[in-house]
N, C-alpha and C. Protein backbone atom coordinates (compact mmCIF):
# COMPACT_ATOMS: atom_id res chain seq x y z
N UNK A 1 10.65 7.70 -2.41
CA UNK A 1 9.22 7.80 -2.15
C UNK A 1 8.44 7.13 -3.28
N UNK A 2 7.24 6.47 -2.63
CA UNK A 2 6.90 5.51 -3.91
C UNK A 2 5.77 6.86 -4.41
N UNK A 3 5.02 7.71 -3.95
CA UNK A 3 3.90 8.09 -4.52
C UNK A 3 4.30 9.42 -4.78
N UNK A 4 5.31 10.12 -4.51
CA UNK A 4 5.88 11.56 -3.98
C UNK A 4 6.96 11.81 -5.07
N UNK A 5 7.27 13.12 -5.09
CA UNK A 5 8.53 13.40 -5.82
C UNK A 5 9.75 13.02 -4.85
N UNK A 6 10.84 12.20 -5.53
CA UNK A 6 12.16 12.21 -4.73
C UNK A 6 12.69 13.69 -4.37
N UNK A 7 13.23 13.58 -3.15
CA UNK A 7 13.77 14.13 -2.54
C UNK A 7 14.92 14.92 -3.49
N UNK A 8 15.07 16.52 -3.22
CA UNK A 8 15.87 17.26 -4.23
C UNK A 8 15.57 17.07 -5.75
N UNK A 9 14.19 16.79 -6.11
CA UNK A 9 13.87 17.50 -7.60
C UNK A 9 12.66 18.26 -6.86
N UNK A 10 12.49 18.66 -8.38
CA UNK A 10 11.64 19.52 -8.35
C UNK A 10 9.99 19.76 -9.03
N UNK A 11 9.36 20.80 -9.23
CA UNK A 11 8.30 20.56 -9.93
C UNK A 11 8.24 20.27 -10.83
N UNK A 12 9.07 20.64 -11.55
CA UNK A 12 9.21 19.95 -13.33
C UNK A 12 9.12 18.57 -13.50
N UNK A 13 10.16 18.60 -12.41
CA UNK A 13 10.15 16.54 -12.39
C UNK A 13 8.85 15.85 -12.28
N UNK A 14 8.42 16.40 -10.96
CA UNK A 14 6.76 15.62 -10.89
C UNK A 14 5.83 15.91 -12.51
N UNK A 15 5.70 17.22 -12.52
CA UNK A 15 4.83 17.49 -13.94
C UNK A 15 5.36 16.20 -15.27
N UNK A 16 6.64 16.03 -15.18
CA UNK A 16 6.79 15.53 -16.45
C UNK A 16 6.63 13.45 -16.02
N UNK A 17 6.67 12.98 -14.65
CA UNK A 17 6.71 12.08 -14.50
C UNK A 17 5.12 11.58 -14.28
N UNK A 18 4.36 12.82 -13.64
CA UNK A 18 3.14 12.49 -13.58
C UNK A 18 2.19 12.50 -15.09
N UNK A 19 2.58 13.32 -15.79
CA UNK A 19 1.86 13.31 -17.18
C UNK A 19 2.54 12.84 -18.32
N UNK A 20 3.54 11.89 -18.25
CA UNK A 20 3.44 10.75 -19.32
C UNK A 20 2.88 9.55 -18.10
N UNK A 21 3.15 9.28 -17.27
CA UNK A 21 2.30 8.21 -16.87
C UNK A 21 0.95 8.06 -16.79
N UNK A 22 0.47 9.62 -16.57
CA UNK A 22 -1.43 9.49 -17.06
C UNK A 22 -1.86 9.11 -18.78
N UNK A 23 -0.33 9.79 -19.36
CA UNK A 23 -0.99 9.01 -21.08
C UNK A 23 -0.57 7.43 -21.37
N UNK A 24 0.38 7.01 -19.98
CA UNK A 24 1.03 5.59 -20.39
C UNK A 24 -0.36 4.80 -19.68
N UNK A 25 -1.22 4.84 -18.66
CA UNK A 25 -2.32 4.32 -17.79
C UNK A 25 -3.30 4.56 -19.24
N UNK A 26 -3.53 5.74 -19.40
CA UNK A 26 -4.61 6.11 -20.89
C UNK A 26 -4.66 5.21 -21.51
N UNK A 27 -3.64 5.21 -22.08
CA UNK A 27 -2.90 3.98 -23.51
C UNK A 27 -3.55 2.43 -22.86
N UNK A 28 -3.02 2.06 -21.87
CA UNK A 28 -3.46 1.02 -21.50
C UNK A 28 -4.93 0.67 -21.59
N UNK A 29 -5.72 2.15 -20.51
CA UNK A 29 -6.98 1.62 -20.20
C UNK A 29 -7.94 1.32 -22.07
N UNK A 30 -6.83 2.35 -22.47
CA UNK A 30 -7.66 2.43 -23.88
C UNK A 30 -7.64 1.03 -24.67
N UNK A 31 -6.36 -0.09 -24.62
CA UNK A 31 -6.48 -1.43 -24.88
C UNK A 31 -7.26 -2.34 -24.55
N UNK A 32 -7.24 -1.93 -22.97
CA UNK A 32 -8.08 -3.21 -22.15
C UNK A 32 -9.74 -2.74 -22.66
N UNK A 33 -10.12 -1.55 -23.15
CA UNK A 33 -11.72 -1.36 -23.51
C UNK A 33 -11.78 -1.84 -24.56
N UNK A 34 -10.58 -1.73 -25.33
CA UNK A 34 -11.05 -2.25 -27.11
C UNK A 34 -11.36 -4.04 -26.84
N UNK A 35 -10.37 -4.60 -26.11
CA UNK A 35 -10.35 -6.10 -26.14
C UNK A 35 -11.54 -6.40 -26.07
N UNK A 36 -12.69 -5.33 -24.51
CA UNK A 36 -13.63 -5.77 -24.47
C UNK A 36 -15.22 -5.13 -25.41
N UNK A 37 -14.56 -4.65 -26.29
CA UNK A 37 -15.58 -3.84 -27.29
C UNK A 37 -16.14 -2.58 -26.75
N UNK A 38 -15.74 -1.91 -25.81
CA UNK A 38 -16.10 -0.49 -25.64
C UNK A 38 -15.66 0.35 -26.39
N UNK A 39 -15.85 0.94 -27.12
CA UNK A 39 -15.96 2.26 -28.33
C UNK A 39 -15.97 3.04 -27.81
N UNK A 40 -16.31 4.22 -28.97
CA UNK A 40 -15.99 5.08 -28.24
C UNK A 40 -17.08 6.37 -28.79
N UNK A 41 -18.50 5.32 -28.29
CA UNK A 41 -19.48 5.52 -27.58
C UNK A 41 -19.64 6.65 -26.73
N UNK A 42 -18.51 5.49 -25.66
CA UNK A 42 -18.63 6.22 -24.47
C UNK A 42 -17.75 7.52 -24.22
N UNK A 43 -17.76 8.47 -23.08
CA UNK A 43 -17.27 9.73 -23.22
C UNK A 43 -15.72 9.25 -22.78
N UNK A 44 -15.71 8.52 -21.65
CA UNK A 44 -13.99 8.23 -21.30
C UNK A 44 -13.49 7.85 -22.46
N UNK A 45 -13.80 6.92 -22.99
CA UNK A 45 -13.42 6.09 -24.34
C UNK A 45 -12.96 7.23 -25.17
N UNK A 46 -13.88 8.22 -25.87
CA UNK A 46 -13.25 9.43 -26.50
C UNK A 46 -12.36 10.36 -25.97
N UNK A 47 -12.94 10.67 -24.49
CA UNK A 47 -11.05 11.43 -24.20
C UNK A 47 -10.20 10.76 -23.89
N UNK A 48 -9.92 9.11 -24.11
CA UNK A 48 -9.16 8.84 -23.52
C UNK A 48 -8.07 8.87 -25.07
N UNK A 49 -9.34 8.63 -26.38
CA UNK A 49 -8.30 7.85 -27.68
C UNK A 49 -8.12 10.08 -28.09
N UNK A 50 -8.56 10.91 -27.65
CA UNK A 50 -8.28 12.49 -28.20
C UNK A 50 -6.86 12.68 -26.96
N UNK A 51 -6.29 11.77 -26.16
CA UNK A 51 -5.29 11.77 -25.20
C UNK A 51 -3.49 10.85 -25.84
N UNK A 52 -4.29 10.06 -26.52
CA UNK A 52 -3.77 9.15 -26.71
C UNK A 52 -3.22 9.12 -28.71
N UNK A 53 -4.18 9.81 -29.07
CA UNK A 53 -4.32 9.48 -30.71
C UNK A 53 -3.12 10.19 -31.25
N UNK A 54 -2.61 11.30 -30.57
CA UNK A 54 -1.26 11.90 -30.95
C UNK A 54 -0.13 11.37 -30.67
N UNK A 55 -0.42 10.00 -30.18
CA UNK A 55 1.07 9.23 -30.25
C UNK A 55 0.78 7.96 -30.83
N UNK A 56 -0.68 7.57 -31.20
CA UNK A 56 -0.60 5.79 -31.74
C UNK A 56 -0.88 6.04 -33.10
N UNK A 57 -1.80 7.38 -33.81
CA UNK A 57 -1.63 7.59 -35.35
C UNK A 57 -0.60 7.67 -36.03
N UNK A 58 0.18 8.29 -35.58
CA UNK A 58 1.40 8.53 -36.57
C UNK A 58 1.95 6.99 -36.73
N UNK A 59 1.88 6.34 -35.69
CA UNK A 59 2.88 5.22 -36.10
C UNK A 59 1.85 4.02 -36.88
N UNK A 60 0.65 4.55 -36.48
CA UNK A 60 -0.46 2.96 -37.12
C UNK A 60 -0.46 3.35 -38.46
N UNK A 61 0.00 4.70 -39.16
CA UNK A 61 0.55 4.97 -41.06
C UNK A 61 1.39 4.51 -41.18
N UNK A 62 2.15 3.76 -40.32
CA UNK A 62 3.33 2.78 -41.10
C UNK A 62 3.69 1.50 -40.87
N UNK A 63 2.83 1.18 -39.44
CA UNK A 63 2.77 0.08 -39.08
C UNK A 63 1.37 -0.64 -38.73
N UNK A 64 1.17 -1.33 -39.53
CA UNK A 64 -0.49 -1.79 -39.46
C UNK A 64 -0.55 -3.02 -38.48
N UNK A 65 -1.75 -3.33 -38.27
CA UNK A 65 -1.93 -4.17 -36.87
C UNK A 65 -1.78 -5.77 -37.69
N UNK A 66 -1.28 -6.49 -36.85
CA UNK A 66 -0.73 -8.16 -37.15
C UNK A 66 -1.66 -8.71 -36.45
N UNK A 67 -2.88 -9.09 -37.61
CA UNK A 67 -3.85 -9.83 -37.12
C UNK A 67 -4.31 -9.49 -35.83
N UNK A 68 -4.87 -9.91 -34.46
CA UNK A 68 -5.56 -8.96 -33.90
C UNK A 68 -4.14 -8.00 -33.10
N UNK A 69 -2.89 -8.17 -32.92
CA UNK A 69 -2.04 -7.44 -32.32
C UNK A 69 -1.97 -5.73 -32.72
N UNK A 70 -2.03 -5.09 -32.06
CA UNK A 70 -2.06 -3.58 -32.21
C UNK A 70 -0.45 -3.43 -32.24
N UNK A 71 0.38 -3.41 -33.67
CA UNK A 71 1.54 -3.20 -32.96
C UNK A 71 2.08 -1.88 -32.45
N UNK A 72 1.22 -0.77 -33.72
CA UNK A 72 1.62 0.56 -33.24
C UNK A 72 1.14 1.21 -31.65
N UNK A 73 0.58 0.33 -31.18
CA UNK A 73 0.46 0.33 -29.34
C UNK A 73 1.38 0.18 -28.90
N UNK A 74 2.21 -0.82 -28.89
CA UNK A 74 3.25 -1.15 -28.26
C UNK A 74 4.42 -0.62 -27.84
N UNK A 75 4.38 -0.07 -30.13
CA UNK A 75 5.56 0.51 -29.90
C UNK A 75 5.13 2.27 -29.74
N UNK A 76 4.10 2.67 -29.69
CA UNK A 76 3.85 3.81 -29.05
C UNK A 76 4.40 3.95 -27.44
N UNK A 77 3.82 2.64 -26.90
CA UNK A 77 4.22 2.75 -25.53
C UNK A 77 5.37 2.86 -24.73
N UNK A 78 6.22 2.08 -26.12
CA UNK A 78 7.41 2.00 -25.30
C UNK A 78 7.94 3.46 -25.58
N UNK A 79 7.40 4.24 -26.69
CA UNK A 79 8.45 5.65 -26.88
C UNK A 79 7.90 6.38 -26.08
N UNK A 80 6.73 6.68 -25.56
CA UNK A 80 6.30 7.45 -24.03
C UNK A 80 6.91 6.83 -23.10
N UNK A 81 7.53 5.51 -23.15
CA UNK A 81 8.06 5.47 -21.62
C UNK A 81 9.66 5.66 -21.61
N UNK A 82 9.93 5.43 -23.16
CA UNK A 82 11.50 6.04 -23.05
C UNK A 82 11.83 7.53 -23.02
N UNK A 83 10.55 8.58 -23.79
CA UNK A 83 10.69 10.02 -23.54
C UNK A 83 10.58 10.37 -22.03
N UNK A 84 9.96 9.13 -21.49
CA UNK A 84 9.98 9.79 -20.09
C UNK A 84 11.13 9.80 -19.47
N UNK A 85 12.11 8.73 -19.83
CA UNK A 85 13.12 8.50 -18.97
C UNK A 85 14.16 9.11 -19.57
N UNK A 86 14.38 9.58 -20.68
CA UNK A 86 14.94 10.67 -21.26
C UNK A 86 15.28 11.74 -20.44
N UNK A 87 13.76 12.29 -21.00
CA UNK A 87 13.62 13.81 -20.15
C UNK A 87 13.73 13.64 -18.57
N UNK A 88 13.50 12.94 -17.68
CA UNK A 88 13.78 12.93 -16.20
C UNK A 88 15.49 12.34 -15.86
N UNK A 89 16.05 11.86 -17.21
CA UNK A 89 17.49 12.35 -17.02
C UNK A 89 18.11 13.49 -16.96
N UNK A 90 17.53 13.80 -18.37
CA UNK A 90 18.34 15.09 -18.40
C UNK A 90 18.07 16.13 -17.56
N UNK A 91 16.87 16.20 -16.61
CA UNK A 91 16.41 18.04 -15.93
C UNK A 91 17.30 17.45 -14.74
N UNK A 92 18.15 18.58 -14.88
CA UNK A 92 19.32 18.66 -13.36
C UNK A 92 18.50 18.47 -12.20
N UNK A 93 19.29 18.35 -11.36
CA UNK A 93 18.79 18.51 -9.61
C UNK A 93 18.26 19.65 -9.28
N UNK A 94 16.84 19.80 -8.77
CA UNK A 94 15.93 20.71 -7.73
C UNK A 94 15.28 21.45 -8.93
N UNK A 95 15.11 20.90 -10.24
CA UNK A 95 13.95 21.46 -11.23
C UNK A 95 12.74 20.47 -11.14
């Protein structure tokens, strides 16, 4: 199923597949506003970086941005999308 939970999991599964992908869409929308100078002014703009800031701070203290490249974005992104696929390995069948 493209929009649905597969067949024989369970709620856990959806909860954990649907809410790293709302902070992996976040993350994004939160790039595409900076490129175009939206701050965070605006109210989405702030919940999106109070959604988001607990996974791109920690890493922007050790990895600073390369000229305009955000790298601690990137590699934020990719570790929300590997915790996701982590954790939706490991929860057995019909959780």
């Amino acid at each position: 199923m493209f929009f649905g939970i597969p067949q024989g999991h369970g709620i856990i599964y959806g909860i954990i597949l649907y809410g790293t992908a709302a902070i992996i869409i976040a993350m994004f929308v939160r790039a595409i506003a900076s490129w175009f100078g939206i701050d965070e002014r605006y109210a989405i703009i702030r919940f999106l970086a109070r959604l988001t800031d607990s996974f791109i701070v920690p890493i922007r203290r050790i990895i600073h941005p390369v000229g305009i490249f955000d790298i601690a974005f990137f590699i934020g992104w990719f570790m929300v999308i590997t915790m996701q696929h982590l954790l939706l390995q490991a929860l057995p069948i019909g959780w």
